[in-house]
N, C-alpha and C. Protein backbone atom coordinates (compact mmCIF):
# COMPACT_ATOMS: atom_id res chain seq x y z
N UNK A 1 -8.76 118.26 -15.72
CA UNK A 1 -8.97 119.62 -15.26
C UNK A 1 -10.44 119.81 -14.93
N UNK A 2 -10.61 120.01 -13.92
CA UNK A 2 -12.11 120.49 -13.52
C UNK A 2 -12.75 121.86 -14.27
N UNK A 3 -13.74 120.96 -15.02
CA UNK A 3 -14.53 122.24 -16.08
C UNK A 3 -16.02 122.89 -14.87
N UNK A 4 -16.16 124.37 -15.08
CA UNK A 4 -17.02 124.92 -14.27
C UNK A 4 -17.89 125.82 -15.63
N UNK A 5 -18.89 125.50 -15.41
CA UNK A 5 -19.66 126.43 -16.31
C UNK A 5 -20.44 127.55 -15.37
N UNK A 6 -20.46 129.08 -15.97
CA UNK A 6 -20.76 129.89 -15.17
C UNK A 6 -22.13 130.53 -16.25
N UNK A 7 -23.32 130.43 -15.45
CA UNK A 7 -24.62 130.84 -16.33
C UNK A 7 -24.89 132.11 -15.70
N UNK A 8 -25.47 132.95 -17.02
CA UNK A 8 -25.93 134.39 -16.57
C UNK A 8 -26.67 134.55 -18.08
N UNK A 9 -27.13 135.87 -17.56
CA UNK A 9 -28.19 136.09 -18.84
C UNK A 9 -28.17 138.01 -18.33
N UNK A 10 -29.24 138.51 -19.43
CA UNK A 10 -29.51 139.81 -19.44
C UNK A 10 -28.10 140.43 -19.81
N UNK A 11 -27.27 140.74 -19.04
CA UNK A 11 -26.29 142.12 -19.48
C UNK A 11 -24.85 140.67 -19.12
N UNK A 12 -24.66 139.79 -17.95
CA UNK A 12 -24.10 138.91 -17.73
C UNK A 12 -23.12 139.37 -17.15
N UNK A 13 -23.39 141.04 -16.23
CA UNK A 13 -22.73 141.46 -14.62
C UNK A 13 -21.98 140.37 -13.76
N UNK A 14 -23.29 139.26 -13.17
CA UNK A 14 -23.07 138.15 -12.13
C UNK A 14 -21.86 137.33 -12.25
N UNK A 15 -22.10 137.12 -13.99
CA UNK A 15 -21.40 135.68 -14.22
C UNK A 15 -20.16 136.20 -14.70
N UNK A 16 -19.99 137.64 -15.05
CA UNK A 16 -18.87 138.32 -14.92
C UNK A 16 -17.62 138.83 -14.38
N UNK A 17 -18.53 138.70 -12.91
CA UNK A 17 -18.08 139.31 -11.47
C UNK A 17 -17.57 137.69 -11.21
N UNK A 18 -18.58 136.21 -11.40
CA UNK A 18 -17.76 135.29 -10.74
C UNK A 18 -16.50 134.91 -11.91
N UNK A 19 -16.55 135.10 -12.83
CA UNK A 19 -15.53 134.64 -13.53
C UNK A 19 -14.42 135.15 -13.15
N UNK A 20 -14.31 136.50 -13.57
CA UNK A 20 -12.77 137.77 -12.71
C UNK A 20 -12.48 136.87 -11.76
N UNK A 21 -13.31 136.70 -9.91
CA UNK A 21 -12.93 135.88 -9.44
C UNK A 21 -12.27 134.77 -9.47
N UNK A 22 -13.00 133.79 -10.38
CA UNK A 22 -12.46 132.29 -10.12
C UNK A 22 -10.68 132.55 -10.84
N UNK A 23 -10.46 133.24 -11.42
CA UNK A 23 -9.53 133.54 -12.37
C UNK A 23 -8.52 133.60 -11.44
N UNK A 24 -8.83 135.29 -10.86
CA UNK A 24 -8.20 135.63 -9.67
C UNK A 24 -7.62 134.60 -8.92
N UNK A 25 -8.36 133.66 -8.24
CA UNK A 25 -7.96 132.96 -7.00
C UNK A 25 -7.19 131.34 -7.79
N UNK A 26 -7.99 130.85 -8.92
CA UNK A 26 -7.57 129.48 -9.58
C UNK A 26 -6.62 129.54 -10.64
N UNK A 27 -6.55 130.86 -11.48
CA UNK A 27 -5.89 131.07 -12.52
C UNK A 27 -6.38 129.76 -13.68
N UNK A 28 -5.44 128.97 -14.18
CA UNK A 28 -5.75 128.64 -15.29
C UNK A 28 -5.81 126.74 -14.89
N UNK A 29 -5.91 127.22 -13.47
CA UNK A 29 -6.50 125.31 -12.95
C UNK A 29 -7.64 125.08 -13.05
N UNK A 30 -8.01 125.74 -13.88
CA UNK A 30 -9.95 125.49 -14.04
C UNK A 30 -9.99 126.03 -15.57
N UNK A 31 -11.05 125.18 -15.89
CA UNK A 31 -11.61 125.53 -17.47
C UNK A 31 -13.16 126.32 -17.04
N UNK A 32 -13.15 127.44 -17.62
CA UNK A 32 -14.11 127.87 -17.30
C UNK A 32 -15.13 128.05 -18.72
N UNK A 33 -16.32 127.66 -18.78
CA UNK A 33 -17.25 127.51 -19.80
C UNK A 33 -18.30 128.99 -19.64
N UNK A 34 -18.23 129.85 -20.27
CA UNK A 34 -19.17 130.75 -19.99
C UNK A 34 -20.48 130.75 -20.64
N UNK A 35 -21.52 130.27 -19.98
CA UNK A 35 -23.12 130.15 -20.79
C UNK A 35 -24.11 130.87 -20.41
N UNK A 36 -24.04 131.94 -21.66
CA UNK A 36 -25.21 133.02 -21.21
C UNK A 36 -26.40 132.84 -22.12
N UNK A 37 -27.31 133.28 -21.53
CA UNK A 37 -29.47 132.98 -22.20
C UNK A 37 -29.38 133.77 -23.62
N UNK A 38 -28.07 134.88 -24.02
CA UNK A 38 -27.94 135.92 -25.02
C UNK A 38 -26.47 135.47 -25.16
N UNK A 39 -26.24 136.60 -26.37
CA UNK A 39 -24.64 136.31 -26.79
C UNK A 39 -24.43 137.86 -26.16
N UNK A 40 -25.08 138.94 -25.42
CA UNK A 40 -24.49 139.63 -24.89
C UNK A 40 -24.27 139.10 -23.23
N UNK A 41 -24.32 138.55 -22.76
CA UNK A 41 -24.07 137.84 -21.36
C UNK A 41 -22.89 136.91 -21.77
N UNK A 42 -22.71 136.18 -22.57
CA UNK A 42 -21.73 135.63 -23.13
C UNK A 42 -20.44 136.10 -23.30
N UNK A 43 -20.55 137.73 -24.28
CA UNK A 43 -19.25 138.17 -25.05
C UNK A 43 -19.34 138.68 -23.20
N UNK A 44 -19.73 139.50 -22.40
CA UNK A 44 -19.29 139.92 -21.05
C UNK A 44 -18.29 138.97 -20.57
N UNK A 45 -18.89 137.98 -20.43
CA UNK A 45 -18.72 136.75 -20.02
C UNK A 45 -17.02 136.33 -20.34
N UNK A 46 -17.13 136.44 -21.68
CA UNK A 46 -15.91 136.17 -22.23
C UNK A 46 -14.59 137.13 -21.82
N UNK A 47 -15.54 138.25 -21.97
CA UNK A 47 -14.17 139.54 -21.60
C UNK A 47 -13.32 139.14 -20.06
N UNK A 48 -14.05 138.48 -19.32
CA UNK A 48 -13.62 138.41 -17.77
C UNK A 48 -12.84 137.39 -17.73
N UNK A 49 -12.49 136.42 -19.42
CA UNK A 49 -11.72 135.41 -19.10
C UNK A 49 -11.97 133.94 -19.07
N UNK A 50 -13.08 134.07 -19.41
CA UNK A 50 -14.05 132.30 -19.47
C UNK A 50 -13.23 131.49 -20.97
N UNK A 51 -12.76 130.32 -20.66
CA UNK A 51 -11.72 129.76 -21.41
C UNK A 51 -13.11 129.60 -22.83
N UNK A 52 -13.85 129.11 -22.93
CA UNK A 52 -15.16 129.02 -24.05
C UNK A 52 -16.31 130.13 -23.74
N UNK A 53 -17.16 130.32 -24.64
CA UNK A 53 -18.11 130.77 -24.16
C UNK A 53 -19.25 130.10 -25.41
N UNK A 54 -20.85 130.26 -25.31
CA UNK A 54 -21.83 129.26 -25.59
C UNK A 54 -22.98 130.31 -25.30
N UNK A 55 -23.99 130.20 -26.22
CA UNK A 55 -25.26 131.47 -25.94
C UNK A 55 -26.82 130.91 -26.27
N UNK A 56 -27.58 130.96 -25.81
CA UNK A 56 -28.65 130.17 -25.94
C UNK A 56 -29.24 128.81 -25.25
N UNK A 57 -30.84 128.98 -25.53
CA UNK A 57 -31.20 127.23 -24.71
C UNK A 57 -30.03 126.26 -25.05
N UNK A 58 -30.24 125.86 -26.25
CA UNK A 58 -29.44 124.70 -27.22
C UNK A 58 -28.07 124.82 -26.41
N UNK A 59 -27.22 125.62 -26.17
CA UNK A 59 -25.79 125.63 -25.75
C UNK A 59 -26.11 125.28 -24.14
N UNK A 60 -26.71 125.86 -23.63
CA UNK A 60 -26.74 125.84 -22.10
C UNK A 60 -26.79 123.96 -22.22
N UNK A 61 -28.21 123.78 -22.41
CA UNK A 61 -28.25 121.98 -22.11
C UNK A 61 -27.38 121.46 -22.42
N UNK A 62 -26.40 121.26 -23.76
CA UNK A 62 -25.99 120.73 -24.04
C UNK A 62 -24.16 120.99 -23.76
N UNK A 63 -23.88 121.73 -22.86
CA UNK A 63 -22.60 122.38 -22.06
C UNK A 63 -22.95 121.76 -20.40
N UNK A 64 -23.89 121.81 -20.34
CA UNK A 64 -24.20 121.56 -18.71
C UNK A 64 -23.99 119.94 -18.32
N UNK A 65 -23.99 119.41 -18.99
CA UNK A 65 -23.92 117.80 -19.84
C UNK A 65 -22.49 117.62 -19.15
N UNK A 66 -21.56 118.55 -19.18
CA UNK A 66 -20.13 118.78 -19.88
C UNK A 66 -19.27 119.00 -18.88
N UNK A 67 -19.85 119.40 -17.62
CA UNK A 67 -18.85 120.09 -16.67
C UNK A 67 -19.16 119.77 -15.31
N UNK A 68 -18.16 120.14 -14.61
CA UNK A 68 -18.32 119.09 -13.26
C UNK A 68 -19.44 120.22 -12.09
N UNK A 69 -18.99 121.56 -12.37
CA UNK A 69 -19.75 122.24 -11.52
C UNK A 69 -20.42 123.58 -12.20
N UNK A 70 -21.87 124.05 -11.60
CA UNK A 70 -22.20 124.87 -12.35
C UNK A 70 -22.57 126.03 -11.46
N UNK A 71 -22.25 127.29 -11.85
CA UNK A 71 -22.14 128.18 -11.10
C UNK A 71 -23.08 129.49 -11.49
N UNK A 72 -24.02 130.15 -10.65
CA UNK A 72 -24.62 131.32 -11.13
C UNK A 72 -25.47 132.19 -10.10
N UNK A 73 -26.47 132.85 -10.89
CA UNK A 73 -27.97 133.14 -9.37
C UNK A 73 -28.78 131.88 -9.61
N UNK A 74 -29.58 132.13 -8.30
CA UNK A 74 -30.31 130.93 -8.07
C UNK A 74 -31.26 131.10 -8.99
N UNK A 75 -31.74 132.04 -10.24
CA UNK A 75 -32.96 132.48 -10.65
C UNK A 75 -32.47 131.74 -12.36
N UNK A 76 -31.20 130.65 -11.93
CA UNK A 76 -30.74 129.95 -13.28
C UNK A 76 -31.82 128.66 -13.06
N UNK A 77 -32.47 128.41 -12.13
CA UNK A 77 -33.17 127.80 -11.79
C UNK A 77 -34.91 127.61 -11.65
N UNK A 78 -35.08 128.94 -12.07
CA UNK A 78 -36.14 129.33 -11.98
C UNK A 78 -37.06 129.68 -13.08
N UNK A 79 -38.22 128.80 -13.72
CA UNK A 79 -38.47 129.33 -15.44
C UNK A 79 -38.82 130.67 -15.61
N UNK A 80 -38.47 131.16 -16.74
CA UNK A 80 -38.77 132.13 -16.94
C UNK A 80 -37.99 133.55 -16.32
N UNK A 81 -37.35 133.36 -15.90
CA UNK A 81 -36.46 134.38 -14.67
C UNK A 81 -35.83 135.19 -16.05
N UNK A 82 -35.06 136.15 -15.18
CA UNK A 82 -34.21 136.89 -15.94
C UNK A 82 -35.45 137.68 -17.11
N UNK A 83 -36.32 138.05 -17.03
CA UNK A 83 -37.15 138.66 -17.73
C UNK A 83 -37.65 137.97 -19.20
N UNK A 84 -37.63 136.90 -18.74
CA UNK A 84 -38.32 135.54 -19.54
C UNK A 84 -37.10 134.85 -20.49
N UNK A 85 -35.89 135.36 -20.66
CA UNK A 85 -34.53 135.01 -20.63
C UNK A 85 -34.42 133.15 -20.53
N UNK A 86 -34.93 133.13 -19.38
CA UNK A 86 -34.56 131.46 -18.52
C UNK A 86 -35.70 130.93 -19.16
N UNK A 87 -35.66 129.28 -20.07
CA UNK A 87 -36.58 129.42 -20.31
C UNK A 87 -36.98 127.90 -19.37
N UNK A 88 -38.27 127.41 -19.20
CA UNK A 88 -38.28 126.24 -18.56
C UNK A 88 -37.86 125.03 -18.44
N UNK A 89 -37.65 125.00 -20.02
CA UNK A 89 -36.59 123.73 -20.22
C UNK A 89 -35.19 123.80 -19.76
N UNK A 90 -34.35 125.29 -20.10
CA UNK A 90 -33.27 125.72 -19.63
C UNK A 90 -33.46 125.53 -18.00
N UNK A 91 -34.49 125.93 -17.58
CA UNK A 91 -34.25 126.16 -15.49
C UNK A 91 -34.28 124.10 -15.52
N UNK A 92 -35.07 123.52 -15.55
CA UNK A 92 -35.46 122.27 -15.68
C UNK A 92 -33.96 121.29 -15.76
N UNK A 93 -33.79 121.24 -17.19
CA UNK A 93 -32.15 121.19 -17.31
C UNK A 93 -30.99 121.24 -16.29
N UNK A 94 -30.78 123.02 -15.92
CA UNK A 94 -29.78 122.80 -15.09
C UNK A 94 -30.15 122.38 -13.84
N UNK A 95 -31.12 122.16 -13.08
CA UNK A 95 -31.77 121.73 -12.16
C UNK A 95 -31.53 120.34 -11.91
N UNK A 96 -31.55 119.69 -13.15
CA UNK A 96 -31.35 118.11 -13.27
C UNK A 96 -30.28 117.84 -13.56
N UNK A 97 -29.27 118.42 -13.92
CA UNK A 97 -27.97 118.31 -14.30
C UNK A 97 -27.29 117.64 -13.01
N UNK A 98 -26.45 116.38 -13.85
CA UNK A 98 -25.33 115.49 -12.41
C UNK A 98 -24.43 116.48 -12.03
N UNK A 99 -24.03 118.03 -12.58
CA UNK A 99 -22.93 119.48 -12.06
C UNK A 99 -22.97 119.18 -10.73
N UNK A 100 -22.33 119.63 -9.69
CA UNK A 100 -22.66 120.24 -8.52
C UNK A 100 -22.82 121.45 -8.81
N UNK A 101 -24.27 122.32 -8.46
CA UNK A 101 -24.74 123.43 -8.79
C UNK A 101 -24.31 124.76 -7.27
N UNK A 102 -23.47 125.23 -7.13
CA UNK A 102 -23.26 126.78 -6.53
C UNK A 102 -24.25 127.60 -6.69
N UNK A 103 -24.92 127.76 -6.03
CA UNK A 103 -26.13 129.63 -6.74
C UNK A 103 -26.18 130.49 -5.73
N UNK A 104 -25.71 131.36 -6.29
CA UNK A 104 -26.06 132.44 -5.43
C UNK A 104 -27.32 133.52 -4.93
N UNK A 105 -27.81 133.59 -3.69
CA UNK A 105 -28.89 134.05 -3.36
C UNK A 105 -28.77 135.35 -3.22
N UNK A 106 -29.05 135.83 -4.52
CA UNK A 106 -29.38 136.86 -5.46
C UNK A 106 -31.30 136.81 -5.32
N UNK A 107 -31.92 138.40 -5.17
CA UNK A 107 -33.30 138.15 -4.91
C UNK A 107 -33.77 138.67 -6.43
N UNK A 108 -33.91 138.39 -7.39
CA UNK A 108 -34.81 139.25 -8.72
C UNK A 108 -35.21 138.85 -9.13
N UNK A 109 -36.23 138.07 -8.43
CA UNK A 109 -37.56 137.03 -9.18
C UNK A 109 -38.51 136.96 -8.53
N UNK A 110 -38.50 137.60 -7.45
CA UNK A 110 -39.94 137.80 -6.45
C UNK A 110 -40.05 136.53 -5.57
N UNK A 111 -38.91 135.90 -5.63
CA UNK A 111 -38.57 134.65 -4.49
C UNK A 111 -37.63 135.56 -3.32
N UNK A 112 -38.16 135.25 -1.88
CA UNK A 112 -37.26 135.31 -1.26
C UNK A 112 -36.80 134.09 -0.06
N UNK A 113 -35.91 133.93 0.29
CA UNK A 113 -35.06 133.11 0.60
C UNK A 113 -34.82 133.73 2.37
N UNK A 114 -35.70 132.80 3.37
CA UNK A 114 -35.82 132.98 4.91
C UNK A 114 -34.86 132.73 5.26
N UNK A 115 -34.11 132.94 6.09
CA UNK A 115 -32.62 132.74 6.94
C UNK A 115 -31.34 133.14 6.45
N UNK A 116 -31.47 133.55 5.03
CA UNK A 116 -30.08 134.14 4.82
C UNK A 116 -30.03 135.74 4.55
N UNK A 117 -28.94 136.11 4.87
CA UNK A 117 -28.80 137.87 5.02
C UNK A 117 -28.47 138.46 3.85
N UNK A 118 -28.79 139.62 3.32
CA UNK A 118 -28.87 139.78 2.31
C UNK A 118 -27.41 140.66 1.93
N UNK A 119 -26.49 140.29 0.97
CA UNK A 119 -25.45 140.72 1.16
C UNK A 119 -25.01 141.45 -0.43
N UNK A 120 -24.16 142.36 -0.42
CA UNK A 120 -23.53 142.40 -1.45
C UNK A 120 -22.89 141.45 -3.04
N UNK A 121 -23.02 141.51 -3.71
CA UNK A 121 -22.59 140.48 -4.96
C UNK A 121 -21.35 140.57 -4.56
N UNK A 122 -20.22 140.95 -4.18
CA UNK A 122 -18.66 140.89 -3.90
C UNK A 122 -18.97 139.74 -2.64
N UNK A 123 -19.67 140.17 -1.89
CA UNK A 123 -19.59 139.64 -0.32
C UNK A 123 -19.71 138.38 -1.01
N UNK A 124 -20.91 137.78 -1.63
CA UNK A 124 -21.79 136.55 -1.94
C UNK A 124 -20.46 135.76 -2.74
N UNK A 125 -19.84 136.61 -3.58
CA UNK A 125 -19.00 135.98 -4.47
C UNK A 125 -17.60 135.75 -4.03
N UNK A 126 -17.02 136.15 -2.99
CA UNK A 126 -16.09 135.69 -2.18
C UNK A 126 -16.35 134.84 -1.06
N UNK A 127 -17.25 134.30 -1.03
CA UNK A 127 -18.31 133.11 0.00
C UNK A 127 -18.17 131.99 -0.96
N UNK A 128 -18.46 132.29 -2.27
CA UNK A 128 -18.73 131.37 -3.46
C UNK A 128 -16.89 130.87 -3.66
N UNK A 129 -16.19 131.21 -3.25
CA UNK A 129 -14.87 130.94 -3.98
C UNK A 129 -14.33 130.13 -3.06
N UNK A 130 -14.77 130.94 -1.47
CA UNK A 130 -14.11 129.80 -0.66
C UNK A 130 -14.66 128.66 -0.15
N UNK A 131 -16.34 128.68 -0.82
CA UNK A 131 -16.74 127.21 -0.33
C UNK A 131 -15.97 126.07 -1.67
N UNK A 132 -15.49 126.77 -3.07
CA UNK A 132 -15.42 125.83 -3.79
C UNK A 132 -13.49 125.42 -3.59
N UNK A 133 -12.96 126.63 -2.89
CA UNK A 133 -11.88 126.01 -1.94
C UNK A 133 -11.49 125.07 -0.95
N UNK A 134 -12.80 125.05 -0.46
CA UNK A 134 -13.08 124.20 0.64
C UNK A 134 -13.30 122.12 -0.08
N UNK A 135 -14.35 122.94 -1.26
CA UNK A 135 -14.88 121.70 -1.88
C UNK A 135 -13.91 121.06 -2.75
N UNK A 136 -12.88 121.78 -3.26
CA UNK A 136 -11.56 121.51 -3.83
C UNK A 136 -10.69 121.22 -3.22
N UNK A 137 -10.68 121.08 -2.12
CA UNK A 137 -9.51 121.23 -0.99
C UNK A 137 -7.96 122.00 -1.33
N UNK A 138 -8.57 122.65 -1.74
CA UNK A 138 -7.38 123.80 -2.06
C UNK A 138 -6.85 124.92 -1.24
């Protein structure tokens, strides 16, 4: 079964919104790992349906290890993001991780990102489902 870990932090809205999704469209053909920077991004996390959930540096590295694809904002990537939340070893980590990494270009880190349009989190996250339809051949 293809395991997907979905990272979020702060309140864990994002990784909320993609979980409902993947649910929605995959149901229970996916293991979904929910890993948030807090255990409140986590329990969110959990409510939307994430088959595990995992909270902290220590869980993130050592879950990311674990799963074939990893899914979030691009600012899971970025040290310090999420209002110092992300920490460098954590961005570093999933950065280097063998996952295939999904991120969504989400702007809340004072990075912005030339050529792509700036869209709604629904819009971004139904883009996100059917490229991993595509990448699933499903």
């Amino acid at each position: 079964m293809l395991k997907i870990a979905v990272i979020d932090g702060q309140g864990g809205g994002i990784g909320s919104y993609i979980i409902k999704s993947l649910r929605e469209e995959f149901g229970d053909k996916v293991e979904i790992i929910a890993l948030g920077t807090n255990a409140a991004a986590t329990a969110n996390m959990m409510k939307a349906k994430a088959n595990k959930g995992a909270s902290g540096e220590n869980a993130i590295l050592w879950n990311i290890k674990k799963v074939d694809i990893i899914l979030g904002p691009l600012s899971i990537i970025v040290a310090n993001a999420m209002m110092g939340e992300l920490t460098p070893s954590m961005a570093e980590g999933i950065g280097s991780a063998n996952a295939k990494k999904i991120l969504l270009p989400i702007n809340q880190e004072g990075i912005e990102l030339i050529g792509f349009i700036k869209e709604p989190l629904p819009h971004l996250v139904e883009k996100l489902i059917l490229h991993l339809k595509e990448e699933l051949n499903v």
